[in-house]
C-alpha atoms as a PDB file:
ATOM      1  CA  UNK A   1      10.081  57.623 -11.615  1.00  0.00           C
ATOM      2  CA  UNK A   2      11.247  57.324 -14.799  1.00  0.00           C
ATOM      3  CA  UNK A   3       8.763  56.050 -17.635  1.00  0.00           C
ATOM      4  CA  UNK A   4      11.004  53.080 -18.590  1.00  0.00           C
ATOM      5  CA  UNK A   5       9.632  51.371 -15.566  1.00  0.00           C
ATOM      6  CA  UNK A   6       6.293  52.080 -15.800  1.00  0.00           C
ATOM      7  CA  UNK A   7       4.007  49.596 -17.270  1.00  0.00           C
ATOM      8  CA  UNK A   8       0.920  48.619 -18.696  1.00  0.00           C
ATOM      9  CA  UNK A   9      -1.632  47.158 -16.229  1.00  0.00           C
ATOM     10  CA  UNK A  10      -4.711  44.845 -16.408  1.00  0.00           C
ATOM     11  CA  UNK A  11      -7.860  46.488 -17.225  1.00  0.00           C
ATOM     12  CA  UNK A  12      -8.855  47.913 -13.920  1.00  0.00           C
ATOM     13  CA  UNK A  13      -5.949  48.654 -12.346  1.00  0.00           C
ATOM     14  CA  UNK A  14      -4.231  52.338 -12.285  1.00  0.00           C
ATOM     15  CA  UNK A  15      -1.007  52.358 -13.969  1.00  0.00           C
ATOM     16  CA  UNK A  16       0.000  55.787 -11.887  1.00  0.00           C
ATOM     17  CA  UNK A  17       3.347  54.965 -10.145  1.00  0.00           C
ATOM     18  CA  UNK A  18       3.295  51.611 -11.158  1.00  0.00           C
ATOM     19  CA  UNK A  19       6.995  50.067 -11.465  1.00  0.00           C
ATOM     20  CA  UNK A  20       7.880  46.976 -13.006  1.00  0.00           C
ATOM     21  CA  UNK A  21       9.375  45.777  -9.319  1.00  0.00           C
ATOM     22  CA  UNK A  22       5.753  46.488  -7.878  1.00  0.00           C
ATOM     23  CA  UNK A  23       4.100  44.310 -10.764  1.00  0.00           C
ATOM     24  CA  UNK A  24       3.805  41.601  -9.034  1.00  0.00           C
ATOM     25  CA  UNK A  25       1.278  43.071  -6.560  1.00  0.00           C
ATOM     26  CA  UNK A  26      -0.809  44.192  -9.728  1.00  0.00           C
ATOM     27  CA  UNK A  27      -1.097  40.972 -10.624  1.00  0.00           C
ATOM     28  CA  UNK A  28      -2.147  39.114  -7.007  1.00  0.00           C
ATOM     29  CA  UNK A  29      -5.862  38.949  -8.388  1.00  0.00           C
ATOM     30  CA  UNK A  30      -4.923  37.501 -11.569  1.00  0.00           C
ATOM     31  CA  UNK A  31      -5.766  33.829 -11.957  1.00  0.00           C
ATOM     32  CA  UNK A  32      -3.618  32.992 -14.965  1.00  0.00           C
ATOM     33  CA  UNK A  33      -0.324  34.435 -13.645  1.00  0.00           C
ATOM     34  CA  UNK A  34      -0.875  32.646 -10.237  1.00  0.00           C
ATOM     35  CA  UNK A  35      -1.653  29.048 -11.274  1.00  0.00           C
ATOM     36  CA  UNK A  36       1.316  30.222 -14.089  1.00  0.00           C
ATOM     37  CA  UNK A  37       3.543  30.948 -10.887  1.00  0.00           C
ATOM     38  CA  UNK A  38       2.402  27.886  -9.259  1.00  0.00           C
ATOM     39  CA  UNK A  39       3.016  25.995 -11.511  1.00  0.00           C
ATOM     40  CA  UNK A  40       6.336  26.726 -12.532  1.00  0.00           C
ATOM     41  CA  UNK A  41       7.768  26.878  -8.898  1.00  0.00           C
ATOM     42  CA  UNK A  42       5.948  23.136  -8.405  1.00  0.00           C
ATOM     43  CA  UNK A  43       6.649  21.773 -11.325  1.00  0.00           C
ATOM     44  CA  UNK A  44      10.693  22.979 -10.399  1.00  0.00           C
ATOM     45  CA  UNK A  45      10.492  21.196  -7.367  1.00  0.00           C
ATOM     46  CA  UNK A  46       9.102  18.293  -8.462  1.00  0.00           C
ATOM     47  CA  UNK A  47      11.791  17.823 -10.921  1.00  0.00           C
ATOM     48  CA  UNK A  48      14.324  18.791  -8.470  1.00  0.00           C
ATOM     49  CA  UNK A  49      13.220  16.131  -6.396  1.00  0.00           C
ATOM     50  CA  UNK A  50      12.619  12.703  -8.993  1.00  0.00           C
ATOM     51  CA  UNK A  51      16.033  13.419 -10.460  1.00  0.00           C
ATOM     52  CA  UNK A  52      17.502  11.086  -8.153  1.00  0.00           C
ATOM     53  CA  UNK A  53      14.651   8.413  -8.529  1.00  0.00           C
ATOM     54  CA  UNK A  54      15.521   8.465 -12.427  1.00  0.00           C
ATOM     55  CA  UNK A  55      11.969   9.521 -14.078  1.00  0.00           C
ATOM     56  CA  UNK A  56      10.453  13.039 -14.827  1.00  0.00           C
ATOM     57  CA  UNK A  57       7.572  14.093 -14.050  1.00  0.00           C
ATOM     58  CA  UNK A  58       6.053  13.938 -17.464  1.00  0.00           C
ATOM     59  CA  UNK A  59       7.486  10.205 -17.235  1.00  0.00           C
ATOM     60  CA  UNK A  60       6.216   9.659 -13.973  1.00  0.00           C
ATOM     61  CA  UNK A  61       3.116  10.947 -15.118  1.00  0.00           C
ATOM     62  CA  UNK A  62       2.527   8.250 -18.508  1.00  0.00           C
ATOM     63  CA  UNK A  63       3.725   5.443 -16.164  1.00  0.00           C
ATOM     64  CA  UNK A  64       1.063   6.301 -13.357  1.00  0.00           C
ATOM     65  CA  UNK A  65      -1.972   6.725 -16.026  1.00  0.00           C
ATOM     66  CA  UNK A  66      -0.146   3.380 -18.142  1.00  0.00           C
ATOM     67  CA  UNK A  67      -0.332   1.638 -14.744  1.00  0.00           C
ATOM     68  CA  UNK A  68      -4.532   2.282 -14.277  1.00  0.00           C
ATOM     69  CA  UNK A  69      -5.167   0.595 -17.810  1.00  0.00           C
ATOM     70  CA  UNK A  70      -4.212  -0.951 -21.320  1.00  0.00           C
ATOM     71  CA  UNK A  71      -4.250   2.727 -23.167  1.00  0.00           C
ATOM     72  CA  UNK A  72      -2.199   3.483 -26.464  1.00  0.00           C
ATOM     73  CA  UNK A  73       0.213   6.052 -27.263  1.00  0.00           C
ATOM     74  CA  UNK A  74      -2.548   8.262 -27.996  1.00  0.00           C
ATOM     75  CA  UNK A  75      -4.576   7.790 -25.714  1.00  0.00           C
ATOM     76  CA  UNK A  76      -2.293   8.266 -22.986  1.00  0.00           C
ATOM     77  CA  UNK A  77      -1.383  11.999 -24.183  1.00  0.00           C
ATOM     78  CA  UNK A  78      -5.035  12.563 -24.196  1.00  0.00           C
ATOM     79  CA  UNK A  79      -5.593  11.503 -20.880  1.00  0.00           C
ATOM     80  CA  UNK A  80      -2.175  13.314 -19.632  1.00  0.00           C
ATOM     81  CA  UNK A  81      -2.531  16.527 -22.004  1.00  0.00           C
ATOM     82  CA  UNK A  82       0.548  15.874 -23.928  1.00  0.00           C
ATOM     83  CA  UNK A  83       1.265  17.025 -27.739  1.00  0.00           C
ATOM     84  CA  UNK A  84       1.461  13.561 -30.103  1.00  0.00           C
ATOM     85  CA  UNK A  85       5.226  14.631 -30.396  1.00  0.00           C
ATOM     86  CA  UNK A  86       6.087  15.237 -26.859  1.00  0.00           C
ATOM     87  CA  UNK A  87       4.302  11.343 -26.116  1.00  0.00           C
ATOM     88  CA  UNK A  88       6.281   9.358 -28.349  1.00  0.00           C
ATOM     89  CA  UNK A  89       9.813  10.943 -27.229  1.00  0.00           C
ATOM     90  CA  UNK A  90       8.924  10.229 -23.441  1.00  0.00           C
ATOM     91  CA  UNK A  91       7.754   6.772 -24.133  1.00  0.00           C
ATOM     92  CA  UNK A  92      10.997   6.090 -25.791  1.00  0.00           C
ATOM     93  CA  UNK A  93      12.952   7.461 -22.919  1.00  0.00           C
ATOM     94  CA  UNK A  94      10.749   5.253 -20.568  1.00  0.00           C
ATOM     95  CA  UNK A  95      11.375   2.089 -23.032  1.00  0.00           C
ATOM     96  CA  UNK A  96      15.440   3.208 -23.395  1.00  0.00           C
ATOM     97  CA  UNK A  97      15.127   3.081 -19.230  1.00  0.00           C
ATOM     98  CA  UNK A  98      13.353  -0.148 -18.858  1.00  0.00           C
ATOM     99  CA  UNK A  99      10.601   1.249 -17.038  1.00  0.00           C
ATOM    100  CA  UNK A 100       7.796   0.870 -19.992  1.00  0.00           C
ATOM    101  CA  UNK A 101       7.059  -1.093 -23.145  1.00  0.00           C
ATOM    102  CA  UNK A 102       5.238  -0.730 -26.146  1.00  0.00           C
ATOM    103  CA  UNK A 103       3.236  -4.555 -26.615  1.00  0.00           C
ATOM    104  CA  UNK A 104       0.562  -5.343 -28.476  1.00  0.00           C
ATOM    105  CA  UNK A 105      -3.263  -4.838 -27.285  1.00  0.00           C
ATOM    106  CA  UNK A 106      -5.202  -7.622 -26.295  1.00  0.00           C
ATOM    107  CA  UNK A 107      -8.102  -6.035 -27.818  1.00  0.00           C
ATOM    108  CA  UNK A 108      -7.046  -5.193 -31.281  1.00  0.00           C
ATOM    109  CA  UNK A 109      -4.105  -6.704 -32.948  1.00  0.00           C
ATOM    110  CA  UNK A 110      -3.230  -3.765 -34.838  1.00  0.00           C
ATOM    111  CA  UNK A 111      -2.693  -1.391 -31.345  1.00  0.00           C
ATOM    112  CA  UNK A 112      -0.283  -1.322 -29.003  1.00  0.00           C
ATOM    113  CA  UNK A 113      -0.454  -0.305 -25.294  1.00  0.00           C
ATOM    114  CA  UNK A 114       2.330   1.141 -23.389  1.00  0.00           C
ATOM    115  CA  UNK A 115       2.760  -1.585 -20.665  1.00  0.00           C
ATOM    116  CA  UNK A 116       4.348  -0.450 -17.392  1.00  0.00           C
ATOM    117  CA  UNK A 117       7.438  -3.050 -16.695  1.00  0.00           C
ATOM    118  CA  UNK A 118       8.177  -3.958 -12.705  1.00  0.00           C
ATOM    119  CA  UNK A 119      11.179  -1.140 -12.829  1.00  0.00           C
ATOM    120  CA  UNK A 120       8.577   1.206 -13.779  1.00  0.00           C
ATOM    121  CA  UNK A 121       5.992   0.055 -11.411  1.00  0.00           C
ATOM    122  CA  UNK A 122       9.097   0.661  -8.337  1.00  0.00           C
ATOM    123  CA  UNK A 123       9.812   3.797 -10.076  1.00  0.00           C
ATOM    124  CA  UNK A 124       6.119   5.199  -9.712  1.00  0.00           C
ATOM    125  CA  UNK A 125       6.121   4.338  -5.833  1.00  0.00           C
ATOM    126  CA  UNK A 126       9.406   6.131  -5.473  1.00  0.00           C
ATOM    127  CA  UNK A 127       8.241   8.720  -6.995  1.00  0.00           C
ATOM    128  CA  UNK A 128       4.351   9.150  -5.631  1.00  0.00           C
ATOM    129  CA  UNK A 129       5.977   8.917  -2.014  1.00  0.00           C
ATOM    130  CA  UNK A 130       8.016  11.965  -2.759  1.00  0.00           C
ATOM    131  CA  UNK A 131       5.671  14.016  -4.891  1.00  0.00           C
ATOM    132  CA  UNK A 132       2.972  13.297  -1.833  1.00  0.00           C
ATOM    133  CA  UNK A 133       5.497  14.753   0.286  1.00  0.00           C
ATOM    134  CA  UNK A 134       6.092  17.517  -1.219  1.00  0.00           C
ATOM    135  CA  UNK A 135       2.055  18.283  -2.482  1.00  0.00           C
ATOM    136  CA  UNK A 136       1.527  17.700   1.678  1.00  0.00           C
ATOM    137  CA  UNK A 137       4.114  20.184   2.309  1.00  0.00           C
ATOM    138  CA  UNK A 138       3.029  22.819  -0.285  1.00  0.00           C
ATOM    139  CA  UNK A 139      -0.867  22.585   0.757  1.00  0.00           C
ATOM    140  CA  UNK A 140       0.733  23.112   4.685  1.00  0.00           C
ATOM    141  CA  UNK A 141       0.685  26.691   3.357  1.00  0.00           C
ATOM    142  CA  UNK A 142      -3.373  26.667   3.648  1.00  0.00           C
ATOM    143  CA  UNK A 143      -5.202  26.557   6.495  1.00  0.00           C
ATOM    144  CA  UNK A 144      -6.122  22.662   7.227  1.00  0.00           C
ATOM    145  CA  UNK A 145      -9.828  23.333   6.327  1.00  0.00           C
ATOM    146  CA  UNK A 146      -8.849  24.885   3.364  1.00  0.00           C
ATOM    147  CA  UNK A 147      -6.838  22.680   1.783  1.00  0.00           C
ATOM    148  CA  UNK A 148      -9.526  19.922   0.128  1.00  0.00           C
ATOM    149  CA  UNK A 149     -11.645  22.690  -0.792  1.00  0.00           C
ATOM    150  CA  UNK A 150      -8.508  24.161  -2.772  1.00  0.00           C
ATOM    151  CA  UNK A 151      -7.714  20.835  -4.350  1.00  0.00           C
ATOM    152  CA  UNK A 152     -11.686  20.213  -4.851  1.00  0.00           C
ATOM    153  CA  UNK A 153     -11.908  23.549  -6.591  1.00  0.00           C
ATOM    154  CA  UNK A 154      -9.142  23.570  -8.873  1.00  0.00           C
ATOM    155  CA  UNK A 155     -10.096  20.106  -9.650  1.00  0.00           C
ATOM    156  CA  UNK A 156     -13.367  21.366 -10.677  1.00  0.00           C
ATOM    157  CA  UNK A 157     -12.022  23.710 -13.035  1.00  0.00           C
ATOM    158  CA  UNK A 158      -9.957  21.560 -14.824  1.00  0.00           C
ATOM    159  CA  UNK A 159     -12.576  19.418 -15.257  1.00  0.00           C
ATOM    160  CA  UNK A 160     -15.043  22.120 -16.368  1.00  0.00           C
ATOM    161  CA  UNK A 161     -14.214  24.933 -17.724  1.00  0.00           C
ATOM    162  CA  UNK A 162     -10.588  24.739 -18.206  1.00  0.00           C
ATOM    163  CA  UNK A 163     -11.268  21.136 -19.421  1.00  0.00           C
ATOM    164  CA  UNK A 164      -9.870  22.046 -23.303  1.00  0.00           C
ATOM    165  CA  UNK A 165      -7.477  24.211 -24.551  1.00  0.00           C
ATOM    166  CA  UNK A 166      -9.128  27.542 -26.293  1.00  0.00           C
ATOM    167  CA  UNK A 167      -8.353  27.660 -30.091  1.00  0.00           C
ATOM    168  CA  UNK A 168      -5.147  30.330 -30.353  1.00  0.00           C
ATOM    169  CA  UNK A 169      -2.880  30.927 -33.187  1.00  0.00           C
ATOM    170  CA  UNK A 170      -0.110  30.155 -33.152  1.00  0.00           C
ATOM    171  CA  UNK A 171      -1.303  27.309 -31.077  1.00  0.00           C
ATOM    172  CA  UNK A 172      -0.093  26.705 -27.551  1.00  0.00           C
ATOM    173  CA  UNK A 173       2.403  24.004 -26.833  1.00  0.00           C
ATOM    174  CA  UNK A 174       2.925  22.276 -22.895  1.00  0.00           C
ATOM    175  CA  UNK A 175       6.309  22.078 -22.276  1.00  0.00           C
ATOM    176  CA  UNK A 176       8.139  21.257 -18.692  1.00  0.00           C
ATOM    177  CA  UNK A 177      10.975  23.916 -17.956  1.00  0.00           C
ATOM    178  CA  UNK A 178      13.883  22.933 -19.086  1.00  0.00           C
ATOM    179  CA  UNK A 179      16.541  22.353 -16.318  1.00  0.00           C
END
């Protein structure tokens, strides 16, 4: 083997014989690439699938969370993860649609709330029927028993200790793939 396809290896693992086609296999323990593979391939399908309904799933996503309360702009990315930036261009895609609107809070008259319209309220029942479907059909993988402890678990972590973003320059942005 040649040693322009050998390559470096987690800490831990031998890097004898290893080729970049077997690097994969190096990585199965590795819980950043998988949820990074997940992820991706998901996320792919997902957007595969609500192209026809007419939202992404970062749209589907700010309609959803919009539909569960009276939040701002800001708020909203909080709640979703999003960057300020990547916030205000998909609320103005959902506005340009018909599907949200920016109004003014009832609580302070210098806010406004992104208000879910009807469209967008249709729009997130297309869309939750076919994103079940296909979260049903990806969890078929597991074992049945398995399956709400995976979801349980991962939901855990997000929730503890993946809750925030660790401080990296330069910093880290969340992005969809682009189709």
């Amino acid at each position: 083997m040649s040693t322009a396809t050998k390559s470096a290896a987690p800490a831990g693992i031998p890097t004898d014989d290893l080729s970049l086609e077997e690097c994969p296999d190096c990585l199965s323990g590795n819980l950043g690439w998988l949820l990074s593979q997940a992820h991706f391939n998901l996320v792919s399908e997902l957007a595969a699938a609500l192209e026809p309904v007419g939202v992404s799933n970062r749209g589907y996503h700010v309609l959803a969370t919009a539909l569960g309360g009276e939040y701002t702009q800001k708020e909203l990315a909080e709640r979703i993860g999003l960057d300020k930036t990547t916030m205000v261009v998909t609320v103005d895609e959902l506005e340009e649609a018909g599907l949200a609107e920016r109004r003014p809070s009832t609580t302070d008259r210098r806010a406004r709330v992104i208000s879910v319209t009807k469209a967008g309220e249709r729009k997130v029942g297309e869309a939750r029927a076919l994103m079940d479907k296909i979260q049903s059909d990806v969890l078929t993988t597991l074992p049945a028993r398995e399956r709400k402890v995976f979801l349980e678990s991962l939901g855990s972590l997000v929730q503890d200790r993946l809750s925030e973003p660790a401080e990296c320059t330069p910093p880290l942005r969340r992005r969809e793939p682009r189709p």
